[in-house]
C-alpha atoms as a PDB file:
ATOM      1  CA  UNK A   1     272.506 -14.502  18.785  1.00  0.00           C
ATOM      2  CA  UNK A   2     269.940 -16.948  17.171  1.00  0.00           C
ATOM      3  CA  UNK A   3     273.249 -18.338  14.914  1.00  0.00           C
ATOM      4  CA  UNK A   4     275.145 -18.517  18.626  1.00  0.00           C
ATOM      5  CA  UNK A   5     272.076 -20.734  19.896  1.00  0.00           C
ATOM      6  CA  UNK A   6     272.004 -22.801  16.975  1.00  0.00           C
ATOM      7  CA  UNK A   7     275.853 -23.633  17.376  1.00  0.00           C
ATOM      8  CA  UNK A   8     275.286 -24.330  21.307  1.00  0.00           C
ATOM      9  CA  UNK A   9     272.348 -26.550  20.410  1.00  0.00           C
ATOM     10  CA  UNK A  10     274.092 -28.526  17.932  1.00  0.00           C
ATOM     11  CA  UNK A  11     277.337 -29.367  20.105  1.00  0.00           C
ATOM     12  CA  UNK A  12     275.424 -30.511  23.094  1.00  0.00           C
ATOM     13  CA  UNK A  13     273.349 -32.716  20.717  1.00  0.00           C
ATOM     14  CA  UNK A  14     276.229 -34.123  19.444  1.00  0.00           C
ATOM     15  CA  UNK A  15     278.134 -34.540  23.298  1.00  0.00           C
ATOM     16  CA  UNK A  16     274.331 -36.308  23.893  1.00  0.00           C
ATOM     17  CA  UNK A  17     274.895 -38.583  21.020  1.00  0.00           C
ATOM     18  CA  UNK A  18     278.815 -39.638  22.196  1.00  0.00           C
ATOM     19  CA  UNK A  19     277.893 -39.984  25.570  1.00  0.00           C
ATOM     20  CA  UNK A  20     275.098 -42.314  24.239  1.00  0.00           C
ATOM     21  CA  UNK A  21     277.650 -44.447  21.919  1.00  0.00           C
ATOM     22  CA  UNK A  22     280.079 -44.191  25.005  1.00  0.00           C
ATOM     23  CA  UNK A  23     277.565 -45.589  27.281  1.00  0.00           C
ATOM     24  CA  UNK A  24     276.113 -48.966  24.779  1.00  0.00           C
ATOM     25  CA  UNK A  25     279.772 -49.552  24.248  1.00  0.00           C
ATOM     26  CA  UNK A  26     280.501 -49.694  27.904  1.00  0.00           C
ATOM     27  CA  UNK A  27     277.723 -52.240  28.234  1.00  0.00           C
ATOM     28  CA  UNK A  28     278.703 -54.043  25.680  1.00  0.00           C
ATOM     29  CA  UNK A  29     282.135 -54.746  26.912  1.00  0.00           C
ATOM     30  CA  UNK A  30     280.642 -55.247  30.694  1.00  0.00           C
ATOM     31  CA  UNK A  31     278.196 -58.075  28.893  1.00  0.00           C
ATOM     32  CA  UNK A  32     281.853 -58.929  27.396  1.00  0.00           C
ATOM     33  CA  UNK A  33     283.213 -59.816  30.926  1.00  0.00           C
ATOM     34  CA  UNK A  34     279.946 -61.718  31.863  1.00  0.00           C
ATOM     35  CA  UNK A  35     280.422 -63.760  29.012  1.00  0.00           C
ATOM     36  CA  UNK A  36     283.950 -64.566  29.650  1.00  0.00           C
ATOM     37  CA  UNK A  37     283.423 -65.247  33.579  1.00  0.00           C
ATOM     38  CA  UNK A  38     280.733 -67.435  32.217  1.00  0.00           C
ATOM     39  CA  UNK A  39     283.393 -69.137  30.289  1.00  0.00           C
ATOM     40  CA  UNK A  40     285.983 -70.053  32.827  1.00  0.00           C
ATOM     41  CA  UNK A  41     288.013 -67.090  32.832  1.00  0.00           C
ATOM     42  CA  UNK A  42     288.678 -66.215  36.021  1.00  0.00           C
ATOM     43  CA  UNK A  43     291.682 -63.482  36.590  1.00  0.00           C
ATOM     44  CA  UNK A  44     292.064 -59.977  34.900  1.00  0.00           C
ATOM     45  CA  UNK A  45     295.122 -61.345  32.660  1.00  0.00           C
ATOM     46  CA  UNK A  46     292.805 -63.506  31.197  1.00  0.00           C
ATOM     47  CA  UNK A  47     289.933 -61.730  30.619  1.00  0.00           C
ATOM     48  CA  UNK A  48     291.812 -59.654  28.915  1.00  0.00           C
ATOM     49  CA  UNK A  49     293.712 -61.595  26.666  1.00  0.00           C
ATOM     50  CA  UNK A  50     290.338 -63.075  25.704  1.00  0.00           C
ATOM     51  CA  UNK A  51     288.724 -59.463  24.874  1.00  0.00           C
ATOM     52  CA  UNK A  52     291.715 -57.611  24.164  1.00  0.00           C
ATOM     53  CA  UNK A  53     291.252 -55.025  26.111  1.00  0.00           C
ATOM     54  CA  UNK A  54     293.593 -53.653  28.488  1.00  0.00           C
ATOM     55  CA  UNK A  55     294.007 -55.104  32.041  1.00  0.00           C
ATOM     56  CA  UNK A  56     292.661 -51.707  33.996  1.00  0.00           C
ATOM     57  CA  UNK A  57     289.570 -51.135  31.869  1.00  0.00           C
ATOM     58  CA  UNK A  58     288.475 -55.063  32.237  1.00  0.00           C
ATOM     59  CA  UNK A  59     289.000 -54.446  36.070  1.00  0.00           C
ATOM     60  CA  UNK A  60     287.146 -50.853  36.357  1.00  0.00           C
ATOM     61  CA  UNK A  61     284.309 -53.192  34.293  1.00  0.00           C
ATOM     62  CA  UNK A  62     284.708 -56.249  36.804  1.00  0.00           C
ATOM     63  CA  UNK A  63     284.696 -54.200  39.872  1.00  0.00           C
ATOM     64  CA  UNK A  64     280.957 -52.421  38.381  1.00  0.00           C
ATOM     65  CA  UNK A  65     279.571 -56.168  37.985  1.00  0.00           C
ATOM     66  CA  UNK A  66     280.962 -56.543  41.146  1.00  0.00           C
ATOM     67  CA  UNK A  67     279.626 -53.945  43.464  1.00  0.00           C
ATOM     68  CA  UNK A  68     276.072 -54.825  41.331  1.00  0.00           C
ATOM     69  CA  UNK A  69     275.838 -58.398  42.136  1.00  0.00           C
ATOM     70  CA  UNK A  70     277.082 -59.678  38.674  1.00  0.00           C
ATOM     71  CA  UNK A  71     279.754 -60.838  39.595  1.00  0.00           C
ATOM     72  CA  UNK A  72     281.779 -61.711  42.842  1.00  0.00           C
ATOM     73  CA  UNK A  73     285.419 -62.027  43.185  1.00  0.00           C
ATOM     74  CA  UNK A  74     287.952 -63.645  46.054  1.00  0.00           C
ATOM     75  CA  UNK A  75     291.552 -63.825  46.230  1.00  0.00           C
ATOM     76  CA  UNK A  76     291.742 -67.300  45.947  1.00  0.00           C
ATOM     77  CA  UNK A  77     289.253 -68.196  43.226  1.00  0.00           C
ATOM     78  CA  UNK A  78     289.016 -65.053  41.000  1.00  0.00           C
ATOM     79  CA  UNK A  79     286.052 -63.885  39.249  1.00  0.00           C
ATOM     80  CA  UNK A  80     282.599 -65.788  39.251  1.00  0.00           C
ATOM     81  CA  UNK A  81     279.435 -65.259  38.348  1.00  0.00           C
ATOM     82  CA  UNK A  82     277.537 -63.477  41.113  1.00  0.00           C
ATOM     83  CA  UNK A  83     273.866 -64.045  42.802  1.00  0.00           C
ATOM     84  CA  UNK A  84     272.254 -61.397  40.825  1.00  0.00           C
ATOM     85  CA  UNK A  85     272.081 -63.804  37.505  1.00  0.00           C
ATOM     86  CA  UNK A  86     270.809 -66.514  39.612  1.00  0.00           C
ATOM     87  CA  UNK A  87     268.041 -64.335  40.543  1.00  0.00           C
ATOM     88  CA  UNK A  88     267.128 -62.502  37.097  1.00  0.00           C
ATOM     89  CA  UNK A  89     267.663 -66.498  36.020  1.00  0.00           C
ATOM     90  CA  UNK A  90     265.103 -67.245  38.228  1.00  0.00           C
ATOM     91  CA  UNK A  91     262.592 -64.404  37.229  1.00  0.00           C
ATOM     92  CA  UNK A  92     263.334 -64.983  33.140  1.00  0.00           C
ATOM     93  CA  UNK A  93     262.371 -68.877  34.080  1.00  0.00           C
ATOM     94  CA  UNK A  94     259.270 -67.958  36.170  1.00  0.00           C
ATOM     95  CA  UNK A  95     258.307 -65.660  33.176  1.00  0.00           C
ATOM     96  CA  UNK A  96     258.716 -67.683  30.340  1.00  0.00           C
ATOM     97  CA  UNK A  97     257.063 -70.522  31.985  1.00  0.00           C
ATOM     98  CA  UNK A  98     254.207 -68.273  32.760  1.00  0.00           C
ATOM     99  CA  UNK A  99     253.811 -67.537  29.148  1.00  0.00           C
ATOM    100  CA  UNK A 100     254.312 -70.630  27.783  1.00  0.00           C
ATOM    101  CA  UNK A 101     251.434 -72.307  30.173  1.00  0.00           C
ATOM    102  CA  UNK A 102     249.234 -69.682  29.788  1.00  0.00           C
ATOM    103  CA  UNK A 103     249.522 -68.163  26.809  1.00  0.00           C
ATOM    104  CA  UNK A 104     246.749 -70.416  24.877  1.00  0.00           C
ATOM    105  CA  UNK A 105     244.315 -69.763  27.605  1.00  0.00           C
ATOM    106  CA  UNK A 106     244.620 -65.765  27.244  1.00  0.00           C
ATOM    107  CA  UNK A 107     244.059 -66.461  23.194  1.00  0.00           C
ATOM    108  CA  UNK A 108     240.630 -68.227  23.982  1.00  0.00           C
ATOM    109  CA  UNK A 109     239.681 -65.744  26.446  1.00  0.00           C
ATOM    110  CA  UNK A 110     240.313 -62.812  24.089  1.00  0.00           C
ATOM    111  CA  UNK A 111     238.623 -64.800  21.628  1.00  0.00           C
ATOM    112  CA  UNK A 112     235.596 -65.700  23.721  1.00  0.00           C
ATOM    113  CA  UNK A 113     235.104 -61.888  25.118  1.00  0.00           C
ATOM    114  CA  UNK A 114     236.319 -59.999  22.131  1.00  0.00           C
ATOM    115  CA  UNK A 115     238.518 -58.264  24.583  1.00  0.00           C
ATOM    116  CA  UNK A 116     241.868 -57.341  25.220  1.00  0.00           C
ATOM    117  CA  UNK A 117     243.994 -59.716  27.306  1.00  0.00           C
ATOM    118  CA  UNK A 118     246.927 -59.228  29.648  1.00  0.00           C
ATOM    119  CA  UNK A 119     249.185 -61.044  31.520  1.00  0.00           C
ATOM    120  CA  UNK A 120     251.549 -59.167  33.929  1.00  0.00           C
ATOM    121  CA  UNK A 121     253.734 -59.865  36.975  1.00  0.00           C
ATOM    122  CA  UNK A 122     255.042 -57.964  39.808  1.00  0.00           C
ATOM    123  CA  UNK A 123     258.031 -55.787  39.288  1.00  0.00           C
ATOM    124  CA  UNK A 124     259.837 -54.073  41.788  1.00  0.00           C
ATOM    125  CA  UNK A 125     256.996 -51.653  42.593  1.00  0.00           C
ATOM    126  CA  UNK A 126     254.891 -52.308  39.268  1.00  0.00           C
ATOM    127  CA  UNK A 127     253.353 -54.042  37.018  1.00  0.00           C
ATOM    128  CA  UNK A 128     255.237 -55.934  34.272  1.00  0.00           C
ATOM    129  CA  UNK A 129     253.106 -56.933  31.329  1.00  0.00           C
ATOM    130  CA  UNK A 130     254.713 -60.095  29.806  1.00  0.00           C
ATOM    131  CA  UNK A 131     251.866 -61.210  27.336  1.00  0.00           C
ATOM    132  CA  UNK A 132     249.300 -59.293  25.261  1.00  0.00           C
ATOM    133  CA  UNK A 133     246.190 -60.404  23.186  1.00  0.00           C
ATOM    134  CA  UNK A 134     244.374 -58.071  21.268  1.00  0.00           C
ATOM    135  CA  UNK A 135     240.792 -57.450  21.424  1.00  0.00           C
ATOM    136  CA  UNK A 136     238.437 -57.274  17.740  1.00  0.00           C
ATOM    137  CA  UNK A 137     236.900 -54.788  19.189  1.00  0.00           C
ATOM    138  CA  UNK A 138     236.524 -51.345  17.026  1.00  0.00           C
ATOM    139  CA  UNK A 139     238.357 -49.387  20.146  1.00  0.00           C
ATOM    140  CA  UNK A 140     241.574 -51.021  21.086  1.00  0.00           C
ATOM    141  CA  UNK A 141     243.076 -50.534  24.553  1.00  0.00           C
ATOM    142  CA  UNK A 142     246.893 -49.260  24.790  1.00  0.00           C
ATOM    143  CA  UNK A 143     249.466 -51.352  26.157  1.00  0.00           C
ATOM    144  CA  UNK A 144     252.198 -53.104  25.020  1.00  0.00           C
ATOM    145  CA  UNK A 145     254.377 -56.060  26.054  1.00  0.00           C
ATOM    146  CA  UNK A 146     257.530 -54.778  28.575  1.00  0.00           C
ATOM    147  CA  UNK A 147     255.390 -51.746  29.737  1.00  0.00           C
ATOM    148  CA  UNK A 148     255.307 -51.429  33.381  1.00  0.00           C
ATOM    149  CA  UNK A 149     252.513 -49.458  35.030  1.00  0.00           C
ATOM    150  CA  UNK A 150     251.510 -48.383  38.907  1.00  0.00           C
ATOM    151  CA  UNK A 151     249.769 -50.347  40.869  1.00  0.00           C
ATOM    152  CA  UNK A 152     247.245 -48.777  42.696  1.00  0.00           C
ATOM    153  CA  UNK A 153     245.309 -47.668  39.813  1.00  0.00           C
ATOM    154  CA  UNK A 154     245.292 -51.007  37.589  1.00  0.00           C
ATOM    155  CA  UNK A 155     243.742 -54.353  37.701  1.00  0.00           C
ATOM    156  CA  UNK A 156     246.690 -55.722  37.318  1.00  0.00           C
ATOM    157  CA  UNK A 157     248.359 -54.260  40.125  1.00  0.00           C
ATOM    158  CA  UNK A 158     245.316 -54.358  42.580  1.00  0.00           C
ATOM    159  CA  UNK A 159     244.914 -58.036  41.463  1.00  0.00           C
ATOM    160  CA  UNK A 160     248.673 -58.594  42.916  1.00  0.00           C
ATOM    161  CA  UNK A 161     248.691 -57.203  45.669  1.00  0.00           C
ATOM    162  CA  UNK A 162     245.579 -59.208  46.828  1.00  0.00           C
ATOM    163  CA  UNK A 163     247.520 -61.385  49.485  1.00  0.00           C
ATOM    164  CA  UNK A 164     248.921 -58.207  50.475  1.00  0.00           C
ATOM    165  CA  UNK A 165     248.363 -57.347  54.367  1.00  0.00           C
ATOM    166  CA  UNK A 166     247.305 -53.827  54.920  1.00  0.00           C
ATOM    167  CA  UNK A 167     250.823 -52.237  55.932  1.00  0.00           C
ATOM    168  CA  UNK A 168     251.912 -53.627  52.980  1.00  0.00           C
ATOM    169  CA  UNK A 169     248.918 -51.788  51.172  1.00  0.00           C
ATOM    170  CA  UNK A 170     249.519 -48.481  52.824  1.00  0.00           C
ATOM    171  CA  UNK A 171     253.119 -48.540  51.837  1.00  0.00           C
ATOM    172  CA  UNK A 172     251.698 -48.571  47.968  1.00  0.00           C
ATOM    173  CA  UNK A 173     248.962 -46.224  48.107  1.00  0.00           C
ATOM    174  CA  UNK A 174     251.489 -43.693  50.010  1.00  0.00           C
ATOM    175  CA  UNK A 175     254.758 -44.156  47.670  1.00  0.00           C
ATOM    176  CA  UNK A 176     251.772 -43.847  45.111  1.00  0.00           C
ATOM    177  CA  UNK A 177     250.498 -40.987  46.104  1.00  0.00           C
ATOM    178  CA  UNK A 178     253.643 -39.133  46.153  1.00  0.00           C
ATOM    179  CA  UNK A 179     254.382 -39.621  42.760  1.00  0.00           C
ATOM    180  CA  UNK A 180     250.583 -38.885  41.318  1.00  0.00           C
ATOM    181  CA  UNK A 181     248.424 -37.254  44.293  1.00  0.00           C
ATOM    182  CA  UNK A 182     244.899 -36.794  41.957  1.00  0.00           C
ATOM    183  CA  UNK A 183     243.445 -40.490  42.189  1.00  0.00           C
ATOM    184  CA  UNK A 184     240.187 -41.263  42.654  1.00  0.00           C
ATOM    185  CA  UNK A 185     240.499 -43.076  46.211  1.00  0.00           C
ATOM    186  CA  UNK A 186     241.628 -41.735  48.977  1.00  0.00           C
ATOM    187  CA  UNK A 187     244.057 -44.088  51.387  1.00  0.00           C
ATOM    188  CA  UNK A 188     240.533 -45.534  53.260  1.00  0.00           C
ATOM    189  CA  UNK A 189     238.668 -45.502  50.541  1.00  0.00           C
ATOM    190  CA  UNK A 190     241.549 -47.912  48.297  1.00  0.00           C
ATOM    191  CA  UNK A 191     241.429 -50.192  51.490  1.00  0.00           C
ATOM    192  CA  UNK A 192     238.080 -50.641  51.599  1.00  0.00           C
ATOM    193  CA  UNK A 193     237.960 -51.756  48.103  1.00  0.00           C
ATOM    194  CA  UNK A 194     240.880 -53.960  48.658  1.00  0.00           C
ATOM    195  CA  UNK A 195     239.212 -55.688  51.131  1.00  0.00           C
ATOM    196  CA  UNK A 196     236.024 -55.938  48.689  1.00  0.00           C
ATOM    197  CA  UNK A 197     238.163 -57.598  46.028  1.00  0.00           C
ATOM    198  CA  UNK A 198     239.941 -59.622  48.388  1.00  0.00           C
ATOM    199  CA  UNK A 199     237.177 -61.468  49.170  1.00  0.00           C
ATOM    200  CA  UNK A 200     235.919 -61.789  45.882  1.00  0.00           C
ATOM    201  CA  UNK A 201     239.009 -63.232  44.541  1.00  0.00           C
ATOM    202  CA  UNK A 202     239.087 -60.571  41.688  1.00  0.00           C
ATOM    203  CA  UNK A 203     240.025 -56.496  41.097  1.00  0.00           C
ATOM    204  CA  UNK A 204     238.473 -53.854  38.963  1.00  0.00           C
ATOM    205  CA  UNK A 205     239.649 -50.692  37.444  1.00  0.00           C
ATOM    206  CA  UNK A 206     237.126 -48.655  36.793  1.00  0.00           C
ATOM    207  CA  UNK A 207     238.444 -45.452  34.871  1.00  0.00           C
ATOM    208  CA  UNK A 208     241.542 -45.111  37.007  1.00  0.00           C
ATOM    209  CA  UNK A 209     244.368 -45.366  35.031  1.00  0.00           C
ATOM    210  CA  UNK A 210     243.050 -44.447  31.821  1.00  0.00           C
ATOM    211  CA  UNK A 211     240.106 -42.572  31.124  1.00  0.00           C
ATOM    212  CA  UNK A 212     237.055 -44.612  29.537  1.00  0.00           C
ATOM    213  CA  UNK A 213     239.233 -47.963  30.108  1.00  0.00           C
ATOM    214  CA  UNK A 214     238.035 -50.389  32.644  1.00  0.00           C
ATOM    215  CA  UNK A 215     239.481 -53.854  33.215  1.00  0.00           C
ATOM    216  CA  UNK A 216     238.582 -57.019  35.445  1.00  0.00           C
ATOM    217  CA  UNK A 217     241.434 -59.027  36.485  1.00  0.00           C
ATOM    218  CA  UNK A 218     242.253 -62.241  38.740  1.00  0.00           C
ATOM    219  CA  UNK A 219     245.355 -63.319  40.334  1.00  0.00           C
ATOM    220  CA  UNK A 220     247.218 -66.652  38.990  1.00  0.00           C
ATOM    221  CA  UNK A 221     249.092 -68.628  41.854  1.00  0.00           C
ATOM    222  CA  UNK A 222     252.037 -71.136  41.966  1.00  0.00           C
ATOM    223  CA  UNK A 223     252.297 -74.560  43.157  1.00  0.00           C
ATOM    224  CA  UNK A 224     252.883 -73.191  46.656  1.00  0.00           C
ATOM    225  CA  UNK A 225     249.461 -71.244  46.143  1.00  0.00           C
ATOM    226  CA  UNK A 226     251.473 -67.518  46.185  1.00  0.00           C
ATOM    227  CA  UNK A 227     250.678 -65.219  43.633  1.00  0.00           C
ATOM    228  CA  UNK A 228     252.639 -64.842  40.609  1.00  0.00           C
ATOM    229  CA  UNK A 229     250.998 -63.166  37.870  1.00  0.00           C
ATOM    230  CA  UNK A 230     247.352 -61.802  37.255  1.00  0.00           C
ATOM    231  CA  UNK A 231     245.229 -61.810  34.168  1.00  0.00           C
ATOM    232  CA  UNK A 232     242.902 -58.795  33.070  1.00  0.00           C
ATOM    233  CA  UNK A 233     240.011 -58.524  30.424  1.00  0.00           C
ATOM    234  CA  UNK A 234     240.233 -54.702  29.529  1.00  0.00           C
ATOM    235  CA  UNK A 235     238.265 -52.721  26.915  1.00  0.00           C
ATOM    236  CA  UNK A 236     236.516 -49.223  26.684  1.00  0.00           C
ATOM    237  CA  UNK A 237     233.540 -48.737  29.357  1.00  0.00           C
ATOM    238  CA  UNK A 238     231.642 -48.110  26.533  1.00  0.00           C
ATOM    239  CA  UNK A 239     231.676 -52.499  26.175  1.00  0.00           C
ATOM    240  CA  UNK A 240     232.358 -52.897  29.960  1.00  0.00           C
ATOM    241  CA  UNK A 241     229.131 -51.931  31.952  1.00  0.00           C
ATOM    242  CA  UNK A 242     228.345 -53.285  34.974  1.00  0.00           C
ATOM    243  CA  UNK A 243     226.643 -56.285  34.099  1.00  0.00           C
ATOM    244  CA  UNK A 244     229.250 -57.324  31.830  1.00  0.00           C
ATOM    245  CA  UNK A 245     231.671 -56.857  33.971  1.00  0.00           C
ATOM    246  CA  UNK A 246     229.869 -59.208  36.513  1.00  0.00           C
ATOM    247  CA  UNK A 247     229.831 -61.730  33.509  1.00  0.00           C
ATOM    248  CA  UNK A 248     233.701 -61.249  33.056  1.00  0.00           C
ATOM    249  CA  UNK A 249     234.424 -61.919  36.486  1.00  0.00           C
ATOM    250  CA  UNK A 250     233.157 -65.418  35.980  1.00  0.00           C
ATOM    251  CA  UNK A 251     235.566 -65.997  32.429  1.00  0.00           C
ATOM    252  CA  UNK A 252     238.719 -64.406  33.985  1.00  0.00           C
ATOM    253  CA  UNK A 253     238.747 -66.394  37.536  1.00  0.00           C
ATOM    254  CA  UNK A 254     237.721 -69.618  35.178  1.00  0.00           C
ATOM    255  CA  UNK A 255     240.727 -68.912  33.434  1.00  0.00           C
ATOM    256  CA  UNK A 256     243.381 -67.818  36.147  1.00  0.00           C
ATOM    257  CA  UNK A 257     242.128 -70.992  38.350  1.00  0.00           C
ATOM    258  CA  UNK A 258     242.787 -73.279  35.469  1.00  0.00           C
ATOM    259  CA  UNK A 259     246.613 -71.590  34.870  1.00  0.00           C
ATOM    260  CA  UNK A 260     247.426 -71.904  38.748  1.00  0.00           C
ATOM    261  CA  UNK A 261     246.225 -75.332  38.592  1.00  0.00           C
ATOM    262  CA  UNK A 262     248.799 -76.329  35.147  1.00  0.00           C
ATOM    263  CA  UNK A 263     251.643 -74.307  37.226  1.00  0.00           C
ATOM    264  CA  UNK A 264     250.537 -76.845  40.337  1.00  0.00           C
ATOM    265  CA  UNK A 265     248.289 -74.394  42.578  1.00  0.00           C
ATOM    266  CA  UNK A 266     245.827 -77.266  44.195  1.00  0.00           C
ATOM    267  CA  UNK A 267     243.426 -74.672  45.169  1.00  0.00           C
END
């Protein structure tokens, strides 16, 4: 039975593994089509003269990119490139900028507090860290550029949100709660906070998403004064008590108001 087991486990390993080498070559060719779109070509005969692949397999590909935004297509012009790149154009320029103006800044800061130092931007319904800078000190916090966390419990994410009107709020803490119930605050208890940091022009996490981690972290605003991105000083509570995280406050709104300002903010 064990050598029947074996046998089972090893065929739907390797199914796994072709389905996976299926899957990156159909992305491959879809990124293909883009590419060719992008190009000038225009109809299914040439696309796939270009690629040389067969006319049905560049349209089931074309008609994906299609229903996804990708791509659009009428009769009487063809194939084009479709809104969707405009806006992930639009988010890739609004990141790198972000990086490029601020990235210097976060380096002092770490530098100055010995901390670590993040730089994320809203995703969807998360946090998107774009830029790291590690701490020096002997405990280093865990996060990595391209990670995406939950709002509710981060600096990050409370830092975000605070523009956020309180239906908006709500809506977080309860799609929150559904996926991870145990948090510290309940639904009152995270607006009250909210408010607290609103006003301040700052957001804490104090142990929330990561035991014995706490951050302080300050929203960075565009030209037209909306948020964009926050900034948070995080290290181990052990170097983040509460008088030094009154102190960090200070350096991390210094900091975010002088970004906003380079991106335009005149606030």
């Amino acid at each position: 039975m064990a050598l029947v087991a074996d046998v089972e486990d090893l065929a739907e390993a390797g199914a796994e593994k072709e389905k996976g080498i299926a899957g990156a070559l159909t992305l491959m060719r879809g990124l293909d089509v883009l590419g060719r779109v992008a190009k000038g070509d225009n109809t299914l005969p040439k696309i796939s003269r270009s690629l040389g692949l067969n006319k049905s397999t560049v349209h089931r590909l074309a008609s994906t990119l299609v229903d996804y935004g990708f791509l659009s297509f009428t009769q009487r012009e063809g194939y084009a490139l479709g809104t969707r790149l405009l806006e992930l154009g639009h988010a890739a320029s609004q990141q790198i900028t972000l990086t490029r103006v601020s990235h210097d800044h976060l380096v002092r800061l770490a530098a100055d507090t010995g901390d670590t130092v993040n730089l994320g931007v809203l995703d969807g319904h998360q946090v998107h860290y774009i830029d790291k800078i590690p701490g020096t000190r002997r405990i280093e916090v865990r996060c990595v550029i391209g990670e995406r966390q939950y709002l509710r419990p981060t600096g990050l994410g409370k830092a975000l949100l605070l523009d956020a009107d309180e239906d908006k709020l709500r809506e977080v803490y309860n799609r929150e709660a559904r996926e991870f119930p145990n948090y510290r605050y309940d639904l009152k208890g995270w607006l009250d906070i909210m408010k607290a940091y609103r006003e301040g022009g700052y957001a804490l996490d104090m142990d929330e998403n990561e035991d014995r981690i706490r951050c302080v972290s300050a929203p960075i605003r565009d030209l037209s004064g909306k948020i964009v991105a926050a900034v948070s000083i995080s290290s181990a509570a052990q170097y983040m008590d509460d008088g030094r995280l009154e102190t960090l406050k200070g350096y991390v709104k210094e900091v975010t108001l002088t970004i906003s300002r380079e991106l335009g903010c005149k606030g």
